[in-house]
PDB file of N, CA and C in Angstrom:
ATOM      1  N   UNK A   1      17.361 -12.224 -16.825  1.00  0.00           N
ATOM      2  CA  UNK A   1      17.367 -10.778 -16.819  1.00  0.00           C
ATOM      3  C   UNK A   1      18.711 -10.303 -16.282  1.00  0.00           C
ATOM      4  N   UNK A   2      19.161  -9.194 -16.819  1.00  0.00           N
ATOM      5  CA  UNK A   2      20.532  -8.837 -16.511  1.00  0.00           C
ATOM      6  C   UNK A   2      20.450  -7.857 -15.654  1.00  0.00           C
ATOM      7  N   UNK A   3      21.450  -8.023 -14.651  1.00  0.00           N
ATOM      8  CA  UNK A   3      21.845  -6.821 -13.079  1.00  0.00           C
ATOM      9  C   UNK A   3      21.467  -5.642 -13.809  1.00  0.00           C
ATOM     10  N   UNK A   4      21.927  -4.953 -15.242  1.00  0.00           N
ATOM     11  CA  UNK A   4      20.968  -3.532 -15.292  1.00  0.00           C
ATOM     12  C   UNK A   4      19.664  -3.891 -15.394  1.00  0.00           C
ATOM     13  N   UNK A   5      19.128  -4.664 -15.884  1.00  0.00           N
ATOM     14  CA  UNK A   5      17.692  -4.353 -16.237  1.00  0.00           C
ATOM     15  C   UNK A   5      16.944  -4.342 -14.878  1.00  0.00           C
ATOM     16  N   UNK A   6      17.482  -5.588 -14.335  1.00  0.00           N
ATOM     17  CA  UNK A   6      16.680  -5.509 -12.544  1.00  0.00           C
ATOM     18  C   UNK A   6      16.799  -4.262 -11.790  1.00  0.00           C
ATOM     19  N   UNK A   7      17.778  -3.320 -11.621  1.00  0.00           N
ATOM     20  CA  UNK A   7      17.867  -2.480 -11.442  1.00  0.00           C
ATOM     21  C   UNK A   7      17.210  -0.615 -12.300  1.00  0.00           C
ATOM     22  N   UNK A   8      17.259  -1.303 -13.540  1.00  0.00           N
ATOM     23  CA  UNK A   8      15.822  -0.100 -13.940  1.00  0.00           C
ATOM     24  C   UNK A   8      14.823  -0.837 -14.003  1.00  0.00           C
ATOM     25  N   UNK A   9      14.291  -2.064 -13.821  1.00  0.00           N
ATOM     26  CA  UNK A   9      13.098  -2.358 -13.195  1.00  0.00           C
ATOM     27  C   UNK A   9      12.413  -1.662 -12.037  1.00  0.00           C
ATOM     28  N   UNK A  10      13.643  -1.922 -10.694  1.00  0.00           N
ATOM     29  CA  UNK A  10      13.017  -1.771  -9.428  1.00  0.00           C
ATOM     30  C   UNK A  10      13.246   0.162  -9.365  1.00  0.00           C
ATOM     31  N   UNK A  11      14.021   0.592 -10.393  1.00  0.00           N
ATOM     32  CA  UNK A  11      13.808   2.045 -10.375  1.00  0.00           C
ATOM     33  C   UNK A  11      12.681   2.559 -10.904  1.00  0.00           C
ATOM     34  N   UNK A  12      12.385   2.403 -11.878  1.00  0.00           N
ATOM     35  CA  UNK A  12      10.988   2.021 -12.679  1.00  0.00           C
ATOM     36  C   UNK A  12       9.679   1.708 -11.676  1.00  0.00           C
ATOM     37  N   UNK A  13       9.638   0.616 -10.874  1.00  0.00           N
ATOM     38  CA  UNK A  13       8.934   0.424  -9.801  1.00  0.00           C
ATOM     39  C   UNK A  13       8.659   1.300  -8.737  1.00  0.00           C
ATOM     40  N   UNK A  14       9.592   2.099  -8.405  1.00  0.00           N
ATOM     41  CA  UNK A  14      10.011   3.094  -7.035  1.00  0.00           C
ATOM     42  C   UNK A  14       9.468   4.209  -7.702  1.00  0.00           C
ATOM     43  N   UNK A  15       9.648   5.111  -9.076  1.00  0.00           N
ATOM     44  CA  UNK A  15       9.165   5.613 -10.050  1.00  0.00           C
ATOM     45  C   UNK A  15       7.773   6.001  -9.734  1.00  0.00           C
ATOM     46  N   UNK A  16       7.093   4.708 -10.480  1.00  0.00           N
ATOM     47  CA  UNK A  16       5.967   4.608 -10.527  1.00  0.00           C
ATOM     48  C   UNK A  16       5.002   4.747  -9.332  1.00  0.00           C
ATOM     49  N   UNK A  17       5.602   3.674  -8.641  1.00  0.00           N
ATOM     50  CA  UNK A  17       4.606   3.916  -7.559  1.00  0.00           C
ATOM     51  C   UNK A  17       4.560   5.057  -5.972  1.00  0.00           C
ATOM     52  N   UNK A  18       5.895   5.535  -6.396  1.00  0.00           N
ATOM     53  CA  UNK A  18       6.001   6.939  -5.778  1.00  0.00           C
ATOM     54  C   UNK A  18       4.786   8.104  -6.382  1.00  0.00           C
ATOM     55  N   UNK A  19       4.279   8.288  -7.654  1.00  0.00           N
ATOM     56  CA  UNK A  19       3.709   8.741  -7.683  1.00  0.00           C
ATOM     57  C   UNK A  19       2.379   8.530  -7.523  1.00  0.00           C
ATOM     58  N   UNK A  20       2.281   7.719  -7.483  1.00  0.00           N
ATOM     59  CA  UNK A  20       0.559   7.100  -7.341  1.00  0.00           C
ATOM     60  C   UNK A  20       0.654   7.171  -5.732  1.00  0.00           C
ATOM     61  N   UNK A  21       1.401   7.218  -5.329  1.00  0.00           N
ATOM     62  CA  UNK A  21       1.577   7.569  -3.622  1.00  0.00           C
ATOM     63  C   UNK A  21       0.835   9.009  -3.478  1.00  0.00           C
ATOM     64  N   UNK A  22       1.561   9.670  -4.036  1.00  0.00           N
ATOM     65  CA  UNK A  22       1.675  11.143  -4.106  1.00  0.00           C
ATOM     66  C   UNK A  22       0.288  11.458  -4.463  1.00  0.00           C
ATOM     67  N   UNK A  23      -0.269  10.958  -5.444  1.00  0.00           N
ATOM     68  CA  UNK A  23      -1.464  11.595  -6.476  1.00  0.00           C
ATOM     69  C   UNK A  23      -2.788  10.947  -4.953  1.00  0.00           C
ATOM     70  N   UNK A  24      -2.423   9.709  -4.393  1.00  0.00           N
ATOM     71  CA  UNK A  24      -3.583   9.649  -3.409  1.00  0.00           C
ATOM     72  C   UNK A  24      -3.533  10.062  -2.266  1.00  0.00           C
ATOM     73  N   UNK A  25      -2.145  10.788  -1.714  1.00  0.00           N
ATOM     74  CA  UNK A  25      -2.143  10.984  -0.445  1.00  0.00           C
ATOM     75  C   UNK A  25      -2.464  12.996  -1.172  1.00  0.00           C
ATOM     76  N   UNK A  26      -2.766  13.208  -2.132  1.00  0.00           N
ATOM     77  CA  UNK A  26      -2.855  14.570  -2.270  1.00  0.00           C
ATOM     78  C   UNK A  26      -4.448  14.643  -2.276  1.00  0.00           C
ATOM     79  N   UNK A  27      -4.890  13.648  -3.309  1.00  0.00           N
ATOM     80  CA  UNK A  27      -6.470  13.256  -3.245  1.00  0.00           C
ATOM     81  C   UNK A  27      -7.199  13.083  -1.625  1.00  0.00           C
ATOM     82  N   UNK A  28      -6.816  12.131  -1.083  1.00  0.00           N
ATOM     83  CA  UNK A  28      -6.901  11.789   0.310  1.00  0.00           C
ATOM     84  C   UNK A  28      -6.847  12.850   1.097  1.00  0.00           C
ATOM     85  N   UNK A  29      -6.350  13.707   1.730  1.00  0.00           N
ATOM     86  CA  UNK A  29      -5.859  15.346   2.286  1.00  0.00           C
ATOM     87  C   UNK A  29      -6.719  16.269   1.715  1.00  0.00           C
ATOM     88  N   UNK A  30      -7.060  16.636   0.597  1.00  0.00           N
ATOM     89  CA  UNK A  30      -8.016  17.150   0.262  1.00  0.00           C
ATOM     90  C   UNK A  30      -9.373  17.317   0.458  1.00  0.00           C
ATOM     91  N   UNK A  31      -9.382  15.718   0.363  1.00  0.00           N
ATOM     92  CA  UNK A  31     -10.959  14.956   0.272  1.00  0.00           C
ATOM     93  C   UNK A  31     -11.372  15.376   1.777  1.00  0.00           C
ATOM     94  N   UNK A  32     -10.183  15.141   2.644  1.00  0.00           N
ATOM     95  CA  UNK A  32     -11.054  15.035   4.094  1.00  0.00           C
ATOM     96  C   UNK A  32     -10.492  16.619   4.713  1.00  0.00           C
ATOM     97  N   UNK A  33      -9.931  17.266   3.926  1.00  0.00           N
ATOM     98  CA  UNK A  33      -9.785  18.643   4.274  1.00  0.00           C
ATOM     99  C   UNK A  33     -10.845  19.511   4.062  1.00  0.00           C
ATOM    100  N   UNK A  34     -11.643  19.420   2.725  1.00  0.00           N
ATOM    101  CA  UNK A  34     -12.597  19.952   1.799  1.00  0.00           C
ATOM    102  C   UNK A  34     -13.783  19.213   2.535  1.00  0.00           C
ATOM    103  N   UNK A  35     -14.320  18.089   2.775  1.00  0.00           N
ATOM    104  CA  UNK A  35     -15.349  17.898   3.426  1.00  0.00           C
ATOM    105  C   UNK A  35     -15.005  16.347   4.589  1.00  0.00           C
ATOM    106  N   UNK A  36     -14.847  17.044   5.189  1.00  0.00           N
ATOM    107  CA  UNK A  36     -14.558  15.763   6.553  1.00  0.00           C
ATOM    108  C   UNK A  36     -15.193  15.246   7.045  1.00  0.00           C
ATOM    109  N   UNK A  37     -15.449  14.142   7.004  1.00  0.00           N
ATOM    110  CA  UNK A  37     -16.427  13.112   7.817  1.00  0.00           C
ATOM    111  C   UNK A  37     -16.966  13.607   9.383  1.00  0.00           C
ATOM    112  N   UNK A  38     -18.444  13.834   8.961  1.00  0.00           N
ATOM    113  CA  UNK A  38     -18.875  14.034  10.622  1.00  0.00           C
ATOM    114  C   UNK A  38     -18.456  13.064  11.871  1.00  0.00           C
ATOM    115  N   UNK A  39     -19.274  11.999  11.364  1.00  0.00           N
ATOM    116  CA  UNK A  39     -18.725  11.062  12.594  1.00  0.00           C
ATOM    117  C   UNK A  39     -18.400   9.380  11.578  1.00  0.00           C
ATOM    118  N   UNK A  40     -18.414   8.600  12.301  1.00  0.00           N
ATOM    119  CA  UNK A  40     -17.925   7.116  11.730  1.00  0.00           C
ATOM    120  C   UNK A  40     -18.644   6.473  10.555  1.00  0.00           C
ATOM    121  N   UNK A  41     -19.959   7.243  10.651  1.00  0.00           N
ATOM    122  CA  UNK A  41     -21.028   6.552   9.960  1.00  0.00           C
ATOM    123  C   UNK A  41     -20.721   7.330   8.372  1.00  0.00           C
ATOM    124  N   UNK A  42     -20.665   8.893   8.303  1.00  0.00           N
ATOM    125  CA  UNK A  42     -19.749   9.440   7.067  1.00  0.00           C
ATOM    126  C   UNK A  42     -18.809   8.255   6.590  1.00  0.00           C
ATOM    127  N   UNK A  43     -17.435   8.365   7.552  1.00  0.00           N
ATOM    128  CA  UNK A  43     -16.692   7.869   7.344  1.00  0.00           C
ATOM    129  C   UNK A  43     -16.374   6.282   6.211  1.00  0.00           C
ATOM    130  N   UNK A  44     -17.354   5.725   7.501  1.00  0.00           N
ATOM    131  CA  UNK A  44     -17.734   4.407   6.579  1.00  0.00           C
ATOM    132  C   UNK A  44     -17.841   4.433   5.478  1.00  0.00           C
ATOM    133  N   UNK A  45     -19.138   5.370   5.368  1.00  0.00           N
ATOM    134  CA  UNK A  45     -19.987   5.320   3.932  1.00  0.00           C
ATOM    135  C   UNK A  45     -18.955   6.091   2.898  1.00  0.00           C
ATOM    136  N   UNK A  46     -17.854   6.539   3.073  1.00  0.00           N
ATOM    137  CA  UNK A  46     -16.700   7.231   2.468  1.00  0.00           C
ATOM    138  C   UNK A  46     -16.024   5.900   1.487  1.00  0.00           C
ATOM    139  N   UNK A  47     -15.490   5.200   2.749  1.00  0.00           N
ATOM    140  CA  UNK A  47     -14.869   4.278   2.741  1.00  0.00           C
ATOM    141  C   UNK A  47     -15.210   2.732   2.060  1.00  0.00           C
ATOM    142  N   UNK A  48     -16.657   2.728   1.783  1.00  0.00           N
ATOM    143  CA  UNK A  48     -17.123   1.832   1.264  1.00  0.00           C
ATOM    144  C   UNK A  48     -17.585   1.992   0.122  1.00  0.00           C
ATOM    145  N   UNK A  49     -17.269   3.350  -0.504  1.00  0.00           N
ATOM    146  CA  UNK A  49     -17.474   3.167  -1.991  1.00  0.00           C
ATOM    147  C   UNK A  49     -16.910   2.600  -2.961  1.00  0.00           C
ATOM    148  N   UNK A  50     -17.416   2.219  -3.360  1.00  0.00           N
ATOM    149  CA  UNK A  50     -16.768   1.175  -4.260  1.00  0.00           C
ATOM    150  C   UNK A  50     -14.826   1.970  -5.261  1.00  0.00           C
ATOM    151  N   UNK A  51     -15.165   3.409  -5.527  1.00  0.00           N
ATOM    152  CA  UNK A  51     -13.953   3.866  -6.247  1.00  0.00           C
ATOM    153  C   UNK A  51     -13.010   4.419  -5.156  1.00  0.00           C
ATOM    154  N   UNK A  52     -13.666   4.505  -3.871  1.00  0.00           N
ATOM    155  CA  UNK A  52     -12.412   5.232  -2.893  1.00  0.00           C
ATOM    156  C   UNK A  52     -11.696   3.139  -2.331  1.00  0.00           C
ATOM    157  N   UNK A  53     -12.348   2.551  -2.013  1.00  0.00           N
ATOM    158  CA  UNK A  53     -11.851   1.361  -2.414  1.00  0.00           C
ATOM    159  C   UNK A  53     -10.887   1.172  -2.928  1.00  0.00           C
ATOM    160  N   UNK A  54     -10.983   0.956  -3.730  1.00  0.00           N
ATOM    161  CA  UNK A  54     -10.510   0.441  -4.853  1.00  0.00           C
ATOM    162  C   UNK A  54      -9.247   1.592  -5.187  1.00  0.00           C
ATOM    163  N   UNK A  55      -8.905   2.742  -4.864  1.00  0.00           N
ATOM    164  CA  UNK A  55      -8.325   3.879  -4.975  1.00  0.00           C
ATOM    165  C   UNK A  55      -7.520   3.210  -3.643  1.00  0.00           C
ATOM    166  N   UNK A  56      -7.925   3.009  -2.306  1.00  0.00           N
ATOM    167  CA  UNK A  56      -7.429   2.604  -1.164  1.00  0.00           C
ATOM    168  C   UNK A  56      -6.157   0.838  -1.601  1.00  0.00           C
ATOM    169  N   UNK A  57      -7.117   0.257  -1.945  1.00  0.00           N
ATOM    170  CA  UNK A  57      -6.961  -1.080  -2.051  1.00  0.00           C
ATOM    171  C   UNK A  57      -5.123  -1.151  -3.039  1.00  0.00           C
ATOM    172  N   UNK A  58      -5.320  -0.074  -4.203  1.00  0.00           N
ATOM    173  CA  UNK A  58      -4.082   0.226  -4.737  1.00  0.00           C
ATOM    174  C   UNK A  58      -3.193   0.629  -3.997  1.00  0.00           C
ATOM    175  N   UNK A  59      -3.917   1.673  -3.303  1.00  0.00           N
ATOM    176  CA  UNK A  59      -2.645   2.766  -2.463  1.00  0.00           C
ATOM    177  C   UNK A  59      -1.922   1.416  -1.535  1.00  0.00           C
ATOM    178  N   UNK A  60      -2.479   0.721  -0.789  1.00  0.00           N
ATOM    179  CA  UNK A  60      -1.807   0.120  -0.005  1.00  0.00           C
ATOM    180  C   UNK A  60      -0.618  -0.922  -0.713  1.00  0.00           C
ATOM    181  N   UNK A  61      -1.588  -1.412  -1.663  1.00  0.00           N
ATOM    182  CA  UNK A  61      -0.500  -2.125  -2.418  1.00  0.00           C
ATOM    183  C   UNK A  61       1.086  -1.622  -3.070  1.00  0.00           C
ATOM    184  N   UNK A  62       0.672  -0.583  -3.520  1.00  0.00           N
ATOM    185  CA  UNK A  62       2.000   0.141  -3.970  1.00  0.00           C
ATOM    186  C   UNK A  62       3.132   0.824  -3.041  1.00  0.00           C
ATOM    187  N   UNK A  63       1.990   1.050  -1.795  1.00  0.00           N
ATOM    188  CA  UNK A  63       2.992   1.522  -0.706  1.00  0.00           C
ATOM    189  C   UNK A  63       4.267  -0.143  -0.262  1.00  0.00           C
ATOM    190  N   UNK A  64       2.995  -1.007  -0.166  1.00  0.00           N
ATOM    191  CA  UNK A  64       3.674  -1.991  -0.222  1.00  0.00           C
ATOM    192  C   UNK A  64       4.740  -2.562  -0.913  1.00  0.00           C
ATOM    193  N   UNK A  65       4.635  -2.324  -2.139  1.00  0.00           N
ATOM    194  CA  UNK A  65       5.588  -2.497  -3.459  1.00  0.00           C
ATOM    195  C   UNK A  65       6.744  -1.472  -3.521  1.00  0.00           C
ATOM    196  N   UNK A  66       6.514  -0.570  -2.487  1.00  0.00           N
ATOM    197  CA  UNK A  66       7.226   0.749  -2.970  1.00  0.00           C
ATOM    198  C   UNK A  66       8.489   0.267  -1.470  1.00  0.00           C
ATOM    199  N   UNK A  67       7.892  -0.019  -0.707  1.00  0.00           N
ATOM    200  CA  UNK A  67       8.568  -0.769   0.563  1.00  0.00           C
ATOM    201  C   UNK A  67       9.200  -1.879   0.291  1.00  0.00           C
ATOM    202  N   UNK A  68       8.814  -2.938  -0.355  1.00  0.00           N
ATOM    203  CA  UNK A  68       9.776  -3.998  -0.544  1.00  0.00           C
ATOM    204  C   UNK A  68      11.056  -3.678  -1.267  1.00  0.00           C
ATOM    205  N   UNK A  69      10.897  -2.975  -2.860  1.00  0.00           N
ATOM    206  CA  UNK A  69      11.815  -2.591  -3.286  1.00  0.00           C
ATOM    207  C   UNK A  69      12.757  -1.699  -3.208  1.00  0.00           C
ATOM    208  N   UNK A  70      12.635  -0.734  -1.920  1.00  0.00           N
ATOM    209  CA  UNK A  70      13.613  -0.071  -1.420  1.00  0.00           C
ATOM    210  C   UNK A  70      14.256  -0.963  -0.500  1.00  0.00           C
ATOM    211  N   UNK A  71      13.702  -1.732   0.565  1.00  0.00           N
ATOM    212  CA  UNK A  71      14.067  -2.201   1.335  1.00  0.00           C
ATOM    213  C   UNK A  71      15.125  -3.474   0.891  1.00  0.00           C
ATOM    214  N   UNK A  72      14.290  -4.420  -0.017  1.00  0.00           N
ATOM    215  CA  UNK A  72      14.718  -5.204  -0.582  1.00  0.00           C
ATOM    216  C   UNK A  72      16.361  -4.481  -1.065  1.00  0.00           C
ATOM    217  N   UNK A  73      16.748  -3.536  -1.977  1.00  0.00           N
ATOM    218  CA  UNK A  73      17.808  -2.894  -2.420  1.00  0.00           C
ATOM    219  C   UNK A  73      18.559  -2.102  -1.659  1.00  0.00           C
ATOM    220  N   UNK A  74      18.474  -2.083  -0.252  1.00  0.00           N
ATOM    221  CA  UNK A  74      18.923  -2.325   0.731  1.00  0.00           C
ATOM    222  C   UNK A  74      19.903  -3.127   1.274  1.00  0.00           C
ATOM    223  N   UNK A  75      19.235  -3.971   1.273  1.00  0.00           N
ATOM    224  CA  UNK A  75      19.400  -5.204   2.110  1.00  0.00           C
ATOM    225  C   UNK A  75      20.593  -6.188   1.218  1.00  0.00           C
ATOM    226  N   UNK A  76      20.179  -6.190  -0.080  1.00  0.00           N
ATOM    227  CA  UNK A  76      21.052  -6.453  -1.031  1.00  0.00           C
ATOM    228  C   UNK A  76      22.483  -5.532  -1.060  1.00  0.00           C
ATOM    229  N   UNK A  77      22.635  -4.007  -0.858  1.00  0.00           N
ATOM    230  CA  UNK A  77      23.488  -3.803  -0.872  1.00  0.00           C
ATOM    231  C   UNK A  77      24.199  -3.762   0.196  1.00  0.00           C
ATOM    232  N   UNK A  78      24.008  -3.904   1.562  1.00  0.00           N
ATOM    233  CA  UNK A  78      24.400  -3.853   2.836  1.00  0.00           C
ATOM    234  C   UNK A  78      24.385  -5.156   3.489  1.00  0.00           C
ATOM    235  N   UNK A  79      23.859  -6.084   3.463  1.00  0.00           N
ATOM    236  CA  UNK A  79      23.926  -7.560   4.515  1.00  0.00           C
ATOM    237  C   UNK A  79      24.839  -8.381   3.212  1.00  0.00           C
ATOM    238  N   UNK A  80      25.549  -8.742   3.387  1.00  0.00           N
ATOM    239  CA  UNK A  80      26.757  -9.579   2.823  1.00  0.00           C
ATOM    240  C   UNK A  80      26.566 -11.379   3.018  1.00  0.00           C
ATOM    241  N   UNK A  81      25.811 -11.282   4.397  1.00  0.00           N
ATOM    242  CA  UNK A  81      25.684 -13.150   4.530  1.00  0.00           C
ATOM    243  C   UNK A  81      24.579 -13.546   4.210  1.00  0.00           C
ATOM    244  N   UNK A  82      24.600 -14.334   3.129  1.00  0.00           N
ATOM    245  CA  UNK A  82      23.541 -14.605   2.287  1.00  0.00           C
ATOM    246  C   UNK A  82      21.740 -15.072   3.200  1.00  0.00           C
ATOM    247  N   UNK A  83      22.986 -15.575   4.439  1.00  0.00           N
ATOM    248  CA  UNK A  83      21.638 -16.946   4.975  1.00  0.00           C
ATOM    249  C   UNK A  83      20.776 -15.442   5.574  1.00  0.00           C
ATOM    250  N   UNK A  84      21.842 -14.525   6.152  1.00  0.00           N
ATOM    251  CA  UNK A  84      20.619 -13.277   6.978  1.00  0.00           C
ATOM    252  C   UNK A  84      19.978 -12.812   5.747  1.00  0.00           C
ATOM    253  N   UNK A  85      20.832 -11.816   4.742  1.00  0.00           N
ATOM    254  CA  UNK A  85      19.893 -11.346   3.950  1.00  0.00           C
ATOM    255  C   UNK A  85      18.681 -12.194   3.257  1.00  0.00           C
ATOM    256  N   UNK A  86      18.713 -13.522   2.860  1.00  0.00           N
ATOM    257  CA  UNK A  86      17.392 -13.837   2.938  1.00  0.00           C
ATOM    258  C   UNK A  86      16.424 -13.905   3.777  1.00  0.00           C
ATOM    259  N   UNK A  87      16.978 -14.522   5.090  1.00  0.00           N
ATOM    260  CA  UNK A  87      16.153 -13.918   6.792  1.00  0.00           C
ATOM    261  C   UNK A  87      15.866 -12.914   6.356  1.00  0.00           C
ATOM    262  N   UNK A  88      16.171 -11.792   6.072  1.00  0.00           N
ATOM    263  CA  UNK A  88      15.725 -10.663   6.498  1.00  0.00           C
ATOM    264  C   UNK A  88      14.715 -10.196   5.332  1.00  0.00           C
ATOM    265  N   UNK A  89      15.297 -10.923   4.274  1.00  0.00           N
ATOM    266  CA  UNK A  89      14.025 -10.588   2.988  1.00  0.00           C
ATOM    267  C   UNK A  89      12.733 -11.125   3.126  1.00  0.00           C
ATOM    268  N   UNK A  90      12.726 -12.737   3.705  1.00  0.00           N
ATOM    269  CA  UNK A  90      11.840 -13.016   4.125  1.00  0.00           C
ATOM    270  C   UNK A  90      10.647 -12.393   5.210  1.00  0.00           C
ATOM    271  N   UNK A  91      11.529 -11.923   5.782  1.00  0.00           N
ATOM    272  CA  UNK A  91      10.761 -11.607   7.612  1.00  0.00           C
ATOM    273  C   UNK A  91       9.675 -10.485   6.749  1.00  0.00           C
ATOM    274  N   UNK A  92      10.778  -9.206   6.292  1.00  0.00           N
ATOM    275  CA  UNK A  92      10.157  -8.177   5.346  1.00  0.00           C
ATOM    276  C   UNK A  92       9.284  -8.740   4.324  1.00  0.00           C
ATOM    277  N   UNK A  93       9.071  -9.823   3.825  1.00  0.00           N
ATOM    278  CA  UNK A  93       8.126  -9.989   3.000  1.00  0.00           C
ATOM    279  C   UNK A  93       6.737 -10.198   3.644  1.00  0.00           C
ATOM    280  N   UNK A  94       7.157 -11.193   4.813  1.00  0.00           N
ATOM    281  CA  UNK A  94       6.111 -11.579   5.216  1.00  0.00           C
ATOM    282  C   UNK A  94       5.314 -10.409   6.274  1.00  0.00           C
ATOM    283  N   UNK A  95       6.175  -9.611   6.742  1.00  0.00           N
ATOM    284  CA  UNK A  95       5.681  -8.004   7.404  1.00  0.00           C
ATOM    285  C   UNK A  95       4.747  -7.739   6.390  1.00  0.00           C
ATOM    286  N   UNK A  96       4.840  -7.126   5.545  1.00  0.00           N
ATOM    287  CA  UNK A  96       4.147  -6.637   4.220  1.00  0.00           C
ATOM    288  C   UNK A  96       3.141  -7.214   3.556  1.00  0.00           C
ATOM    289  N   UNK A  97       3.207  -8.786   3.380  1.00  0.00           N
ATOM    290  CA  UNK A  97       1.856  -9.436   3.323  1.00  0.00           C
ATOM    291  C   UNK A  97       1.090  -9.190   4.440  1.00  0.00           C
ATOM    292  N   UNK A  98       1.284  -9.482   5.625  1.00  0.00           N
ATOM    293  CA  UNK A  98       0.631  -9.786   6.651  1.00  0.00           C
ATOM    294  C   UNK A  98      -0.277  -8.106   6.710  1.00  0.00           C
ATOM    295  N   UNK A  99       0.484  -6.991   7.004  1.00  0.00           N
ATOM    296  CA  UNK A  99      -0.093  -5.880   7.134  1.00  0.00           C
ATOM    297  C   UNK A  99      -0.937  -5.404   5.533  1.00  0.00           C
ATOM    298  N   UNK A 100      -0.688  -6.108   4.704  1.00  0.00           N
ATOM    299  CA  UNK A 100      -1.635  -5.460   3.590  1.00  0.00           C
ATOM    300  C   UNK A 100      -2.902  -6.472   3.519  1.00  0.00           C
ATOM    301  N   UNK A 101      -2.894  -7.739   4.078  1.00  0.00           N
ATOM    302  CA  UNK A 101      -4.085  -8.493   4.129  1.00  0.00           C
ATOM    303  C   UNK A 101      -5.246  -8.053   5.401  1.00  0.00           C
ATOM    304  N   UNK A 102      -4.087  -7.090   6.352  1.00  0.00           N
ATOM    305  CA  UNK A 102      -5.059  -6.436   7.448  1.00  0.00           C
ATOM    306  C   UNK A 102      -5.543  -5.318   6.541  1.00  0.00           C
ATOM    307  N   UNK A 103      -4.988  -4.800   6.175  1.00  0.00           N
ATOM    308  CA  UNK A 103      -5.809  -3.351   5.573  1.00  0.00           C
ATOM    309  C   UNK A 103      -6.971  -3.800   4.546  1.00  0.00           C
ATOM    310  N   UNK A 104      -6.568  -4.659   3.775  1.00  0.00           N
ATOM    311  CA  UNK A 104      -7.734  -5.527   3.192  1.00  0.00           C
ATOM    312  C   UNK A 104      -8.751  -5.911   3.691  1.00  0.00           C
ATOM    313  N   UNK A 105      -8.600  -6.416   4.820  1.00  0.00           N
ATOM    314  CA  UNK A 105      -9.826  -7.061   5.605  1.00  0.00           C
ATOM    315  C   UNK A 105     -10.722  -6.004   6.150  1.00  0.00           C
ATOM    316  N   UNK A 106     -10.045  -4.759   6.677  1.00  0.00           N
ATOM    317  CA  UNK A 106     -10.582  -3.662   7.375  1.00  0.00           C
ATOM    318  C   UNK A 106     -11.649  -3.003   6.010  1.00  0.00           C
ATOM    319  N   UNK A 107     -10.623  -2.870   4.919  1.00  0.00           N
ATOM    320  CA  UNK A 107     -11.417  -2.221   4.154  1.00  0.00           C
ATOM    321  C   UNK A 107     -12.580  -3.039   3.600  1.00  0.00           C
ATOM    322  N   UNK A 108     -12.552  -4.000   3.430  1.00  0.00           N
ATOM    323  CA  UNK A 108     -13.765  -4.989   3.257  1.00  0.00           C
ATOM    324  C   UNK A 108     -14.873  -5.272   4.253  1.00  0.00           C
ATOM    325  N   UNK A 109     -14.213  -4.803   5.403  1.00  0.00           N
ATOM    326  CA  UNK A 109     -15.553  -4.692   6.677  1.00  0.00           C
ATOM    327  C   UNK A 109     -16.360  -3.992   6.231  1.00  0.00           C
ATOM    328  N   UNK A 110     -15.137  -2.964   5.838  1.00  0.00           N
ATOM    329  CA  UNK A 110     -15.926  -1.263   5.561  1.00  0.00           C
ATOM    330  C   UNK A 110     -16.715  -0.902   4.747  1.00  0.00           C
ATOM    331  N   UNK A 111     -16.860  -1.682   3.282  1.00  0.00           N
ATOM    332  CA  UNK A 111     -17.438  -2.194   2.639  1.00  0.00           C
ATOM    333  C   UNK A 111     -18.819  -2.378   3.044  1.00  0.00           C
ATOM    334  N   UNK A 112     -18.720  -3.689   3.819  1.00  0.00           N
ATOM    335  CA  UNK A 112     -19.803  -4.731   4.059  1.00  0.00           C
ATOM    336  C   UNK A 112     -20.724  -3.589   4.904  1.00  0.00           C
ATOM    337  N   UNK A 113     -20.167  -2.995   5.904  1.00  0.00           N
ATOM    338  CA  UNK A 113     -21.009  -2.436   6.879  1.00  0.00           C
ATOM    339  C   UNK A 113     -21.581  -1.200   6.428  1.00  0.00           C
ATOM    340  N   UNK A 114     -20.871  -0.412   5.317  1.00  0.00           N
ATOM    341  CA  UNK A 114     -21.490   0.530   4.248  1.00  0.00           C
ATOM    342  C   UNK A 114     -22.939   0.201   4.117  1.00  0.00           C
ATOM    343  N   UNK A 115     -22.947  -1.104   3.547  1.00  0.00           N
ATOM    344  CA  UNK A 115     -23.389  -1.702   2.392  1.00  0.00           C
ATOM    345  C   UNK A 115     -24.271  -2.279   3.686  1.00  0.00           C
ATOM    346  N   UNK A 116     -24.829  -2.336   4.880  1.00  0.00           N
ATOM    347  CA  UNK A 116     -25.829  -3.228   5.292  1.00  0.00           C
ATOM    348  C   UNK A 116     -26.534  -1.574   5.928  1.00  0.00           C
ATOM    349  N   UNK A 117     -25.452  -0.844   6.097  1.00  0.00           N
ATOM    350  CA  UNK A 117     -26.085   0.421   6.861  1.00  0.00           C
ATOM    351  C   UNK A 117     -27.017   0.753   5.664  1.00  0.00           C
ATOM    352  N   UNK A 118     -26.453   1.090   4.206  1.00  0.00           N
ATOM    353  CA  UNK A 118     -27.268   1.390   3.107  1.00  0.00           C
ATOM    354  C   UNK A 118     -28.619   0.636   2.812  1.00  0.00           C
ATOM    355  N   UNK A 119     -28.428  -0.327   2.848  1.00  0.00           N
ATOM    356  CA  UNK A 119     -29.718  -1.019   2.528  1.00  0.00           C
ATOM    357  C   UNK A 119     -30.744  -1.313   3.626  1.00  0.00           C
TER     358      UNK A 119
END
């Protein structure tokens, strides 16, 4: 792949998932502006539906995606010594896994405990 295309790739990427940012943090603000969770047990049961999920489960990901590739194009244009800028791509990668497998897990509690309160 050639230096332009990677570059309207990761613009393309930043693009995209800027708006799907936008479209759930407008959804999200609404949702709990328009009817707000009484207490935890709302909340949960908010949170464990299967389409706010799954609506969640994206958002994080793209925030994620939307973070590497700025950062990443960054880092590329500013750190010059190869051995840091991979240090540093790395460290940032592994930041970003690590915190999107927590939000995963949380939201899958959230899920589960929906889902035992329900039944």
């Amino acid at each position: 792949m050639t230096r332009a295309a990677q570059g309207l790739r990761a613009w393309l990427l930043q693009r995209f998932t800027a708006l799907y940012l936008a479209a759930f943090l407008v959804y999200a603000v609404a949702r709990l502006l328009l009817t707000p969770p009484a207490g935890h047990g709302q909340w949960l049961a908010w949170m464990g539906q299967p389409l706010t999920g799954v609506a969640t489960t994206l958002f994080v990901a793209a925030l994620a995606l939307h973070a590497w590739v700025g950062i990443r194009d960054v880092l590329i244009d500013y750190v010059h010594a190869v051995w840091l800028r991979l240090s540093l791509m790395a460290a940032v990668a592994l930041l970003l896994l690590g915190s999107g497998l927590w939000v995963m897990r949380a939201l899958l509690l959230a899920a589960l405990r929906a889902a035992q309160v329900g039944a």
